[in-house]
C-alpha atoms as a PDB file:
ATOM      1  CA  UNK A   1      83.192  40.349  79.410  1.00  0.00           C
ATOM      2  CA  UNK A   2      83.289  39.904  76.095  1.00  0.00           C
ATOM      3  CA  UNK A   3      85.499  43.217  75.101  1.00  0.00           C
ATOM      4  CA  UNK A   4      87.475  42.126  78.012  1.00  0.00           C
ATOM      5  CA  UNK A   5      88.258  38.981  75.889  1.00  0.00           C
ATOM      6  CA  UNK A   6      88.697  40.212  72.548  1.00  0.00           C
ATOM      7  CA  UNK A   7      90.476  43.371  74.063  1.00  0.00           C
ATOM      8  CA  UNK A   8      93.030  40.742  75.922  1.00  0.00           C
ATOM      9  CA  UNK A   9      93.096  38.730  72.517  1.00  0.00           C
ATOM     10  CA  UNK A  10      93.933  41.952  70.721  1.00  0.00           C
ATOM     11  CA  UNK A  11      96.831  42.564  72.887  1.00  0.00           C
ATOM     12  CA  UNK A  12      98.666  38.981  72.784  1.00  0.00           C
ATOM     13  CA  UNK A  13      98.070  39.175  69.010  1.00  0.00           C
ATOM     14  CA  UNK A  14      99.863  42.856  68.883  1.00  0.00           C
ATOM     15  CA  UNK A  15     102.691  41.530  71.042  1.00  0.00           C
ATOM     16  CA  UNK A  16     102.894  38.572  69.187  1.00  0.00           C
ATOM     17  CA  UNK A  17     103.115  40.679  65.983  1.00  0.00           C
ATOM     18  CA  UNK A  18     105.833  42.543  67.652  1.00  0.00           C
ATOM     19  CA  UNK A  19     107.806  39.905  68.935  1.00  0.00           C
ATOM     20  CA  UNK A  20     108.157  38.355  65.174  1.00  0.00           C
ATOM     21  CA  UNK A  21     109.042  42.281  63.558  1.00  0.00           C
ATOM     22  CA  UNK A  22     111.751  41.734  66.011  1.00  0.00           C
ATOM     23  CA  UNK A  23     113.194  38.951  65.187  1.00  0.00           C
ATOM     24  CA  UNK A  24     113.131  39.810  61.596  1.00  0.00           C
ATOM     25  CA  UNK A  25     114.869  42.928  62.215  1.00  0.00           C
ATOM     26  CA  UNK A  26     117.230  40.987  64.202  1.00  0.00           C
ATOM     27  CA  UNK A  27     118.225  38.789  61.226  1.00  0.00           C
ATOM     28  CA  UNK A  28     118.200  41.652  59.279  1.00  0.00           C
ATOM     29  CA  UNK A  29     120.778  42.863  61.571  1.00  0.00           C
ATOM     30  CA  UNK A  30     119.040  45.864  62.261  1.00  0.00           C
ATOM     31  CA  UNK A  31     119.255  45.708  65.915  1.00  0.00           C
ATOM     32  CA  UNK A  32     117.595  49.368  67.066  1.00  0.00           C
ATOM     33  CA  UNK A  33     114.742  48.676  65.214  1.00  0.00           C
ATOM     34  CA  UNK A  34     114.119  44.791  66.869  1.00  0.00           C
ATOM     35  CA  UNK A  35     114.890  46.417  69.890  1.00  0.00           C
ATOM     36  CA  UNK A  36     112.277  49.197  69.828  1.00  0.00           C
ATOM     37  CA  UNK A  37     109.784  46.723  68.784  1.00  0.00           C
ATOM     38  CA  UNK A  38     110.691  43.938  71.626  1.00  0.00           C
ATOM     39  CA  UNK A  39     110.690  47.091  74.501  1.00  0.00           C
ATOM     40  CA  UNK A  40     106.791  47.817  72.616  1.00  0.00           C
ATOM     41  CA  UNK A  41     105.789  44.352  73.160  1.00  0.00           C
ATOM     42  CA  UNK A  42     106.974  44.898  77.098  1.00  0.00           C
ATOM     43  CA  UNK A  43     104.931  47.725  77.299  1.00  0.00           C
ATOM     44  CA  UNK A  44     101.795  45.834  75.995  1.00  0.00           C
ATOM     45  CA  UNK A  45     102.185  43.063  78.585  1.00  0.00           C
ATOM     46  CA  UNK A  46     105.187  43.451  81.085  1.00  0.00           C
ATOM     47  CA  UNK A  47     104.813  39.828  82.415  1.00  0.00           C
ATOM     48  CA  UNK A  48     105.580  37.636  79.130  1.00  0.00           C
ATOM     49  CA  UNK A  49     109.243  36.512  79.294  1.00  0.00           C
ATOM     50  CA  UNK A  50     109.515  36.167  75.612  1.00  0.00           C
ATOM     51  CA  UNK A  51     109.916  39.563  74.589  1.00  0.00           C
ATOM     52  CA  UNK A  52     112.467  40.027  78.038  1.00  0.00           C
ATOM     53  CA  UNK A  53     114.585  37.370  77.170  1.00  0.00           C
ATOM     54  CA  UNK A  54     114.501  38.416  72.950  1.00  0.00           C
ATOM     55  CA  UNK A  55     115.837  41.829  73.946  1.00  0.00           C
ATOM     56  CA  UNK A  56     118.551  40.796  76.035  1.00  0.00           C
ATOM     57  CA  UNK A  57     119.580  38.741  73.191  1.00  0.00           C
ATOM     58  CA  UNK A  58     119.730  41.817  71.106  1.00  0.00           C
ATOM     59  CA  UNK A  59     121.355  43.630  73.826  1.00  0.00           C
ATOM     60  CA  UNK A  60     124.180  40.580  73.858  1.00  0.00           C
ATOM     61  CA  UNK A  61     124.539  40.732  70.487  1.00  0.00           C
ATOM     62  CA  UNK A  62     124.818  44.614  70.532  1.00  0.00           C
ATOM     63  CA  UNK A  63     127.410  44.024  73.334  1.00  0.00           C
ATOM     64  CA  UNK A  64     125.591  45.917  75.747  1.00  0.00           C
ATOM     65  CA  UNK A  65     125.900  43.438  78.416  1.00  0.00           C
ATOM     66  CA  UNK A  66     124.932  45.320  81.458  1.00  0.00           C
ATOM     67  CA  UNK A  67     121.204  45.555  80.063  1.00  0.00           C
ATOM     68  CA  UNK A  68     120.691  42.131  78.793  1.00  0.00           C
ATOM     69  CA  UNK A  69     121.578  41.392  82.534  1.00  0.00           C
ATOM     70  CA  UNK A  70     118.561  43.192  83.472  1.00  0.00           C
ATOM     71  CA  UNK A  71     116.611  41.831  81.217  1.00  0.00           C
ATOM     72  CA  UNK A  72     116.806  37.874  82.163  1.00  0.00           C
ATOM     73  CA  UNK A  73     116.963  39.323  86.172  1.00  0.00           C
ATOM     74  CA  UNK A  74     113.516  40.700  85.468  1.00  0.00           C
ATOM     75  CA  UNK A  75     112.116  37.473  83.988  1.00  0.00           C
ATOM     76  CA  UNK A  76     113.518  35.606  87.056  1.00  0.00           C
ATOM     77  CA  UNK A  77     111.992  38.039  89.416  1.00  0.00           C
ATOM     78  CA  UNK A  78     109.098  37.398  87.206  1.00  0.00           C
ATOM     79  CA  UNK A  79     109.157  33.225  87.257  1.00  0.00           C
ATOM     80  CA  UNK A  80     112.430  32.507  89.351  1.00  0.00           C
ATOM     81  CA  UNK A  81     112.340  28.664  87.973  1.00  0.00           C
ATOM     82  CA  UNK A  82     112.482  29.853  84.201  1.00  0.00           C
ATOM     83  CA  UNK A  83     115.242  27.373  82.548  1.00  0.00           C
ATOM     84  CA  UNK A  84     115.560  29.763  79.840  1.00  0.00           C
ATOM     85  CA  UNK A  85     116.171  33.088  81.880  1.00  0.00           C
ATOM     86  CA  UNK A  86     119.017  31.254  84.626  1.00  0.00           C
ATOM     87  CA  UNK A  87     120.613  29.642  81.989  1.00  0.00           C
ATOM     88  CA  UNK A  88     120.627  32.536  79.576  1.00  0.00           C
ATOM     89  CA  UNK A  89     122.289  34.876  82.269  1.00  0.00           C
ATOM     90  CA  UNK A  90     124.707  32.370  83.144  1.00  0.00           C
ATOM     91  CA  UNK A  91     125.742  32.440  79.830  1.00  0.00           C
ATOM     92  CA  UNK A  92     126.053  35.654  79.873  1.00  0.00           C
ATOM     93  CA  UNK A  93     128.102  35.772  82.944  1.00  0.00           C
ATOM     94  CA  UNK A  94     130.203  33.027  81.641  1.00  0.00           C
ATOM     95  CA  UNK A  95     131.300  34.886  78.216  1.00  0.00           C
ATOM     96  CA  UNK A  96     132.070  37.955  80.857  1.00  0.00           C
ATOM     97  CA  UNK A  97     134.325  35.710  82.370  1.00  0.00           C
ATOM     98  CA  UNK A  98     131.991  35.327  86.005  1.00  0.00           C
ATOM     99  CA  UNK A  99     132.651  32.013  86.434  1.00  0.00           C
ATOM    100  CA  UNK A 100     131.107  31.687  89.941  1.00  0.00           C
ATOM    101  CA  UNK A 101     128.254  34.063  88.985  1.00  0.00           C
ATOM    102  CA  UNK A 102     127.512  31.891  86.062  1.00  0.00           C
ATOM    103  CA  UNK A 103     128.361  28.294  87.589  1.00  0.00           C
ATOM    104  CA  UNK A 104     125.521  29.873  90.522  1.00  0.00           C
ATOM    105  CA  UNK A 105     122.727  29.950  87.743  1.00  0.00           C
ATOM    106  CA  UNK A 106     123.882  26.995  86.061  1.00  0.00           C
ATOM    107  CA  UNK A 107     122.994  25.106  88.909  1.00  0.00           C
ATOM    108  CA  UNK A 108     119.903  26.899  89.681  1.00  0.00           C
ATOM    109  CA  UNK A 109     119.071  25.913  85.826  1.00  0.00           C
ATOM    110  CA  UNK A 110     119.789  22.203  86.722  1.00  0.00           C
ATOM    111  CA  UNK A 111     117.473  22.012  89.398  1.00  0.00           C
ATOM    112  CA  UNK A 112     114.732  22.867  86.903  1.00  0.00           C
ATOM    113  CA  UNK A 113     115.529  20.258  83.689  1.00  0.00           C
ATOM    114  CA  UNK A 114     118.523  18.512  82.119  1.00  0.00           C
ATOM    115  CA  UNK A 115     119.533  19.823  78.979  1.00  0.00           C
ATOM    116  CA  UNK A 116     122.736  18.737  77.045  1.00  0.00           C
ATOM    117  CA  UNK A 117     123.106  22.855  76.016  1.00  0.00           C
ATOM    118  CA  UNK A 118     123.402  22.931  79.869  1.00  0.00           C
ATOM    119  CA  UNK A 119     126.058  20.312  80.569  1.00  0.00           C
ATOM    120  CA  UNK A 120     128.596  21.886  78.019  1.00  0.00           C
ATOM    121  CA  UNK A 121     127.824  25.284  79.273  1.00  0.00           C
ATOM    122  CA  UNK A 122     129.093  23.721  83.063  1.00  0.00           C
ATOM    123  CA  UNK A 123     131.697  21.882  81.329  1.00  0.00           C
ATOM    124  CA  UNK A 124     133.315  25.089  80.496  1.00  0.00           C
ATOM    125  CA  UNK A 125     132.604  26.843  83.180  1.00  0.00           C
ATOM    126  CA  UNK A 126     134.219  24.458  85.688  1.00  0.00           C
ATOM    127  CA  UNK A 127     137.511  24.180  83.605  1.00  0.00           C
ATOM    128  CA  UNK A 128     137.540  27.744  84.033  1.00  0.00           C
ATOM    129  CA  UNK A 129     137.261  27.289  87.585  1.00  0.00           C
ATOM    130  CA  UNK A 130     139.804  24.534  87.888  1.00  0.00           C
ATOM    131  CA  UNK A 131     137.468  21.643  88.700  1.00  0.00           C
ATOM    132  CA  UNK A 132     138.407  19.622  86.503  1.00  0.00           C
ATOM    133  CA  UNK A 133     136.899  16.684  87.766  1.00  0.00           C
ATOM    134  CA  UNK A 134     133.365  18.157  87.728  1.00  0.00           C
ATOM    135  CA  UNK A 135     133.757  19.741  83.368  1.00  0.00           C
ATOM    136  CA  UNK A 136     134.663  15.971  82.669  1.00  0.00           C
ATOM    137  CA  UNK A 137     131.821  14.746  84.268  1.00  0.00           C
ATOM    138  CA  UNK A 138     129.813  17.201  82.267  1.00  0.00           C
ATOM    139  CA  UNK A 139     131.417  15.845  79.059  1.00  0.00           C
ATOM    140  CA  UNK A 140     130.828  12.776  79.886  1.00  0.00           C
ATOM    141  CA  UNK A 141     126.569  13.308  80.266  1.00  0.00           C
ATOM    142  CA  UNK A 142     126.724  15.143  76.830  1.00  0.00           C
ATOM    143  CA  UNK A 143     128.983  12.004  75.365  1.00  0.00           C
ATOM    144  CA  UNK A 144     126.479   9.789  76.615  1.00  0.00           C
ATOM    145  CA  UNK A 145     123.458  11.366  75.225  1.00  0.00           C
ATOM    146  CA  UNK A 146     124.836  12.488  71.838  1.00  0.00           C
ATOM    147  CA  UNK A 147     128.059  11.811  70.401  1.00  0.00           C
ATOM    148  CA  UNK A 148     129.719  15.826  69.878  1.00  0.00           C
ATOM    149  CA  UNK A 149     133.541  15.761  67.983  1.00  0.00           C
ATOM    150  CA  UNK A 150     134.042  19.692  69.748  1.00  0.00           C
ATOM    151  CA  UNK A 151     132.855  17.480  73.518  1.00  0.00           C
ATOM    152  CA  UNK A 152     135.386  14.410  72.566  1.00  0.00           C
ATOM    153  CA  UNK A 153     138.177  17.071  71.968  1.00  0.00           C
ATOM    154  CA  UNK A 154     137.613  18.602  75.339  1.00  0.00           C
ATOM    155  CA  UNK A 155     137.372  15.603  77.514  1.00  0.00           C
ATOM    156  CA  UNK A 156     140.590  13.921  75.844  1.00  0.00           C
ATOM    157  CA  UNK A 157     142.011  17.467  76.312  1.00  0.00           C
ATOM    158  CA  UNK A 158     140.774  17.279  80.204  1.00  0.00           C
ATOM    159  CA  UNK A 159     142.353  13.892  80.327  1.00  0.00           C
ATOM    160  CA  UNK A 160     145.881  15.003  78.878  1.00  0.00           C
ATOM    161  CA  UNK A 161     146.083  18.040  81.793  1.00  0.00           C
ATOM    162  CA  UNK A 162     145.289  14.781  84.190  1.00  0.00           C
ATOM    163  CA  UNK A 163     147.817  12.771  82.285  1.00  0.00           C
ATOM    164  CA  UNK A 164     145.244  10.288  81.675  1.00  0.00           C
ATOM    165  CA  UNK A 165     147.217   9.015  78.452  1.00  0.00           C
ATOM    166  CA  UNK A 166     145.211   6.062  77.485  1.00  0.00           C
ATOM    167  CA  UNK A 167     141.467   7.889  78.269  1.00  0.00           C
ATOM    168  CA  UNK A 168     142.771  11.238  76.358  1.00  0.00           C
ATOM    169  CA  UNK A 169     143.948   8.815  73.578  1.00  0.00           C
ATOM    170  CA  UNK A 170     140.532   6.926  73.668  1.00  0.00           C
ATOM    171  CA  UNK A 171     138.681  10.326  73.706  1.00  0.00           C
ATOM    172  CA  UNK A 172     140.601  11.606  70.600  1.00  0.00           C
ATOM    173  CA  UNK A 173     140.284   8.256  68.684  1.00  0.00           C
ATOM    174  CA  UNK A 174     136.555   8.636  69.036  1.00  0.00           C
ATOM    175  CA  UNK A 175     136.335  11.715  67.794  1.00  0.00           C
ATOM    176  CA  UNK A 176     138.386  10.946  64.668  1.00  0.00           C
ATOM    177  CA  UNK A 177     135.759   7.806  64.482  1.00  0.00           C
ATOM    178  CA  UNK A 178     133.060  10.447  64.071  1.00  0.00           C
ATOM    179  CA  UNK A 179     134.829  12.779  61.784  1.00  0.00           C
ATOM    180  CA  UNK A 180     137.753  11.671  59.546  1.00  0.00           C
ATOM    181  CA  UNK A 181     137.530  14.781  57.718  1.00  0.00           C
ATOM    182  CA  UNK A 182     138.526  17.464  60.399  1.00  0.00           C
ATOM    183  CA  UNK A 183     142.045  17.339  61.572  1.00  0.00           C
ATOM    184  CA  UNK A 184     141.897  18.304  65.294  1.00  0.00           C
ATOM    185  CA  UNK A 185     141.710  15.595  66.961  1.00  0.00           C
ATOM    186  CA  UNK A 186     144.271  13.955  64.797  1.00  0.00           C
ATOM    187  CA  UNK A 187     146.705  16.916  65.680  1.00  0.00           C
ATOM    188  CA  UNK A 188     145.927  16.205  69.553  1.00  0.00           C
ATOM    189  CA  UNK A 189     146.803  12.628  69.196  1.00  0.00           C
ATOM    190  CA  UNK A 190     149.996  13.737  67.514  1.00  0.00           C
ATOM    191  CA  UNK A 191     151.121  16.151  70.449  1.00  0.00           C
ATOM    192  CA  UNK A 192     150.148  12.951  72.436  1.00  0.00           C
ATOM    193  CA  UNK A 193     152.864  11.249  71.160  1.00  0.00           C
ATOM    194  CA  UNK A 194     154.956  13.810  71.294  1.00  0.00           C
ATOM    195  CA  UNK A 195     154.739  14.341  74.820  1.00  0.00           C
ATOM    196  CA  UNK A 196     155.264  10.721  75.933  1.00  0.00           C
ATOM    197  CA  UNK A 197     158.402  10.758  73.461  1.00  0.00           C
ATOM    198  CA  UNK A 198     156.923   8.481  71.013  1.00  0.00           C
ATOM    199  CA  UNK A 199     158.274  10.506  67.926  1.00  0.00           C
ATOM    200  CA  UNK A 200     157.733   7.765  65.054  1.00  0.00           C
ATOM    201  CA  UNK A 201     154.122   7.543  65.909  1.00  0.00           C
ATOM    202  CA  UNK A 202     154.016  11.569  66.555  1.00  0.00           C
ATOM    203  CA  UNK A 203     155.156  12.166  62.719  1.00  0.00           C
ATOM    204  CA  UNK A 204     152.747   9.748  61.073  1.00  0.00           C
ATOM    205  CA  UNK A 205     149.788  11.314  62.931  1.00  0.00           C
ATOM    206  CA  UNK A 206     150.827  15.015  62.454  1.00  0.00           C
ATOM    207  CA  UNK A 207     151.792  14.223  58.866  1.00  0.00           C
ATOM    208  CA  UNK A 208     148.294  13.568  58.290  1.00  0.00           C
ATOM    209  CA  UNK A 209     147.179  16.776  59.862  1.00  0.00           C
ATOM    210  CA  UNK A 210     149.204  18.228  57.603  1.00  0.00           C
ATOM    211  CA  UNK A 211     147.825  16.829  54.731  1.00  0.00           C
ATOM    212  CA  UNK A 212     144.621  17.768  55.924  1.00  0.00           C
ATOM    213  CA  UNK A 213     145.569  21.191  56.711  1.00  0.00           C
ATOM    214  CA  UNK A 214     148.428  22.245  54.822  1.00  0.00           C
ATOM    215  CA  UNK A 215     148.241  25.571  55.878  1.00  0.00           C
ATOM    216  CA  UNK A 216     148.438  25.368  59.617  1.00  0.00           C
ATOM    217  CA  UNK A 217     151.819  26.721  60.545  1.00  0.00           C
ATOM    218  CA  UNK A 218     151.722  25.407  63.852  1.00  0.00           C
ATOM    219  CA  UNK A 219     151.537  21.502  62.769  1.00  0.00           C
ATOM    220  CA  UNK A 220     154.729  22.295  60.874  1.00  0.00           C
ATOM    221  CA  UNK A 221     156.381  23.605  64.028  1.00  0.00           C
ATOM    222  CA  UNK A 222     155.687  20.088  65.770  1.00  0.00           C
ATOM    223  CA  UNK A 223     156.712  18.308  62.929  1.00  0.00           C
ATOM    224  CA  UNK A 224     159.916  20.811  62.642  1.00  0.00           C
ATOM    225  CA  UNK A 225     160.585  19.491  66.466  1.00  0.00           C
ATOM    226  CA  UNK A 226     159.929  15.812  65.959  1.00  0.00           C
ATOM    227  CA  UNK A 227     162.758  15.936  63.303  1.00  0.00           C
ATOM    228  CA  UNK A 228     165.165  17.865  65.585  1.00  0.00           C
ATOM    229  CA  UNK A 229     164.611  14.872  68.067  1.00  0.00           C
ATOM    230  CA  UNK A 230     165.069  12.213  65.311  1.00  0.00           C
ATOM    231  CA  UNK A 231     168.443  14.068  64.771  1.00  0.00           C
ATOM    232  CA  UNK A 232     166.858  14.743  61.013  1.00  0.00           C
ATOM    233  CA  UNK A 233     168.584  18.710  61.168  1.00  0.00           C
ATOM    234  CA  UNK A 234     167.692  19.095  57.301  1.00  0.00           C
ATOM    235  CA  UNK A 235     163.733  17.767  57.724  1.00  0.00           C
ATOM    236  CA  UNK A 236     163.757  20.123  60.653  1.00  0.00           C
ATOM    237  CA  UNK A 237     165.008  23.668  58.957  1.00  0.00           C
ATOM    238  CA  UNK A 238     162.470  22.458  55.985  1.00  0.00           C
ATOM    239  CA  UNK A 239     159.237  22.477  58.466  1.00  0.00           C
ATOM    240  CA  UNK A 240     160.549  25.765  60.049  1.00  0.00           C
ATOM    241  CA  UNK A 241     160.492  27.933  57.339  1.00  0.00           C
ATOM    242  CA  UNK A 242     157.325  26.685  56.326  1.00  0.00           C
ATOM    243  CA  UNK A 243     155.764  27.612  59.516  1.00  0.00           C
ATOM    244  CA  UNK A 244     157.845  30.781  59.775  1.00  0.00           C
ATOM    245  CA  UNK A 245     156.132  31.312  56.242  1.00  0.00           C
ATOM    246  CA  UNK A 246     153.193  30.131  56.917  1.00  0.00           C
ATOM    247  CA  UNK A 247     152.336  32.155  60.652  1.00  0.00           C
ATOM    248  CA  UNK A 248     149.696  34.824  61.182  1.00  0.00           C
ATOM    249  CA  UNK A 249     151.315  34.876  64.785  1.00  0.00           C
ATOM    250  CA  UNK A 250     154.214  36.981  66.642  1.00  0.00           C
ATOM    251  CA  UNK A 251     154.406  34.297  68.989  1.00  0.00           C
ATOM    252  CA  UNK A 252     154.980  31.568  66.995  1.00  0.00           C
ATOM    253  CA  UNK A 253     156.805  33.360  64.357  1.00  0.00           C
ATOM    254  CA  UNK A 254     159.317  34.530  67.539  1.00  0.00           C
ATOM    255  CA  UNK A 255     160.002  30.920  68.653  1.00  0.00           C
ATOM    256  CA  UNK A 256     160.301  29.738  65.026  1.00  0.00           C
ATOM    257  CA  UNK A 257     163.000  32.245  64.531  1.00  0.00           C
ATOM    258  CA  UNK A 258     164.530  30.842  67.741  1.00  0.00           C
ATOM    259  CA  UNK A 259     164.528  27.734  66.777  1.00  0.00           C
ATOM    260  CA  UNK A 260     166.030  28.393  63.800  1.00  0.00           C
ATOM    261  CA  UNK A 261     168.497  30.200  65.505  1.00  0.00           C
ATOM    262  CA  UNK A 262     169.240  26.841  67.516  1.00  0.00           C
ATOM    263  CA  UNK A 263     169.217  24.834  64.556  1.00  0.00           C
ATOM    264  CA  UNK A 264     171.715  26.874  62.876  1.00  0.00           C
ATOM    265  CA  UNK A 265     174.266  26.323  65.659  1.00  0.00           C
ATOM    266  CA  UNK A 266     173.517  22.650  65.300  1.00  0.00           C
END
């Protein structure tokens, strides 16, 4: 009984040696190598999850998807009510763009603990579905448990496609609260006001953006079209050839060229 022991003891201590190369190698970016050692770990003792779920993580990140898959499959056939393995695949299935197949395991990942990780995970996945009622619910559980700028930005964002003005507004405003020095959910606001035809307010926000972000062609474009509604033609032309100057995109450098085209005739 006793070599039994300190044979079994001797084995989680070599697969616990194993696991650990592999994450080093993994940070290391030498993914063969953390691979070899996770499948050696396996080997040593088949029914540990931790070494299944590490190598589909450096399957994922070696984008070979299909075998991560049967990775966290195995742990569930393994413990079917592991959180880790259910939400991990639905992740999986989510960045695949398997909406239903991940929104499935999301749920099954629910039923086992609440997790904030989890919430934005079905957050996305249900905007990607079209239920949008159900990814602003989700945003609301994370907002409530932690305030998250990237969370704010969506909700307000959900709100907007509902045309929720004043909760998209409130949304955005609290995320600016949070973080004065990023400029996105200024530049939402701004489009905001744009939309409802508020243009004085529109330009005062987005100028800021601008300050913050001088090089964001695409804030210059708004601005460019705020002016062209003010009747301010020379403001206008100025912000378009900024943004044509400033683009890293074909499609925004093709409808700044048509709008300069428009302006022209003006």
């Amino acid at each position: 009984m006793m070599l039994q022991g300190a044979y079994a003891a001797t084995k989680k201590q070599t697969y616990s040696a194993l696991v650990a190369e592999g994450e080093a190698y993994l940070r290391d970016e030498q993914y063969a190598q953390g691979i070899e050692n996770y499948k050696k770990a396996i080997d040593i003792i088949p029914e540990q999850s931790i070494a299944h779920l590490e190598l589909a993580g450096a399957y994922i990140q070696s984008e070979l998807y299909g075998l991560a898959e049967e990775q966290y499959l195995e742990v569930l056939r393994l413990d079917r009510k592991s959180f880790d393995a259910n939400f991990l695949l639905g992740s999986l299935y989510l960045k695949l763009g398997r909406n239903s197949d991940a929104m499935e395991y999301f749920q099954k990942a629910l039923t086992i603990k609440s997790d904030i990780k989890l919430y934005k995970q079905i957050a996305v996945c249900a905007k990607n579905e079209g239920d949008i009622e159900l990814s602003i619910a989700m945003c609301k559980r994370v907002i409530s448990a932690q305030q998250d700028y990237d969370v704010l930005l969506d909700l307000g964002n959900l709100y907007q496609y509902q045309r929720k003005e004043i909760e998209a507004e409130e949304s955005f405003s609290q995320a600016i609260k949070l973080d004065q020095n990023r400029s996105e959910a200024y530049f939402y606001i701004g489009i905001l006001y744009l939309e409802n035809g508020d243009f004085t307010r529109a330009e005062n926000i987005l100028k800021i953006v601008a300050e913050k972000t001088p090089e964001d062609a695409l804030v210059h474009f708004f601005l460019a079209n705020i002016f062209f509604q003010q009747n301010n033609i020379p403001s206008a032309k100025s912000e378009l050839r900024l943004a044509k100057s400033l683009s890293k995109s074909k499609m925004l450098s093709l409808y700044t060229d048509k709008f300069s085209d428009f302006l022209s005739r003006q």
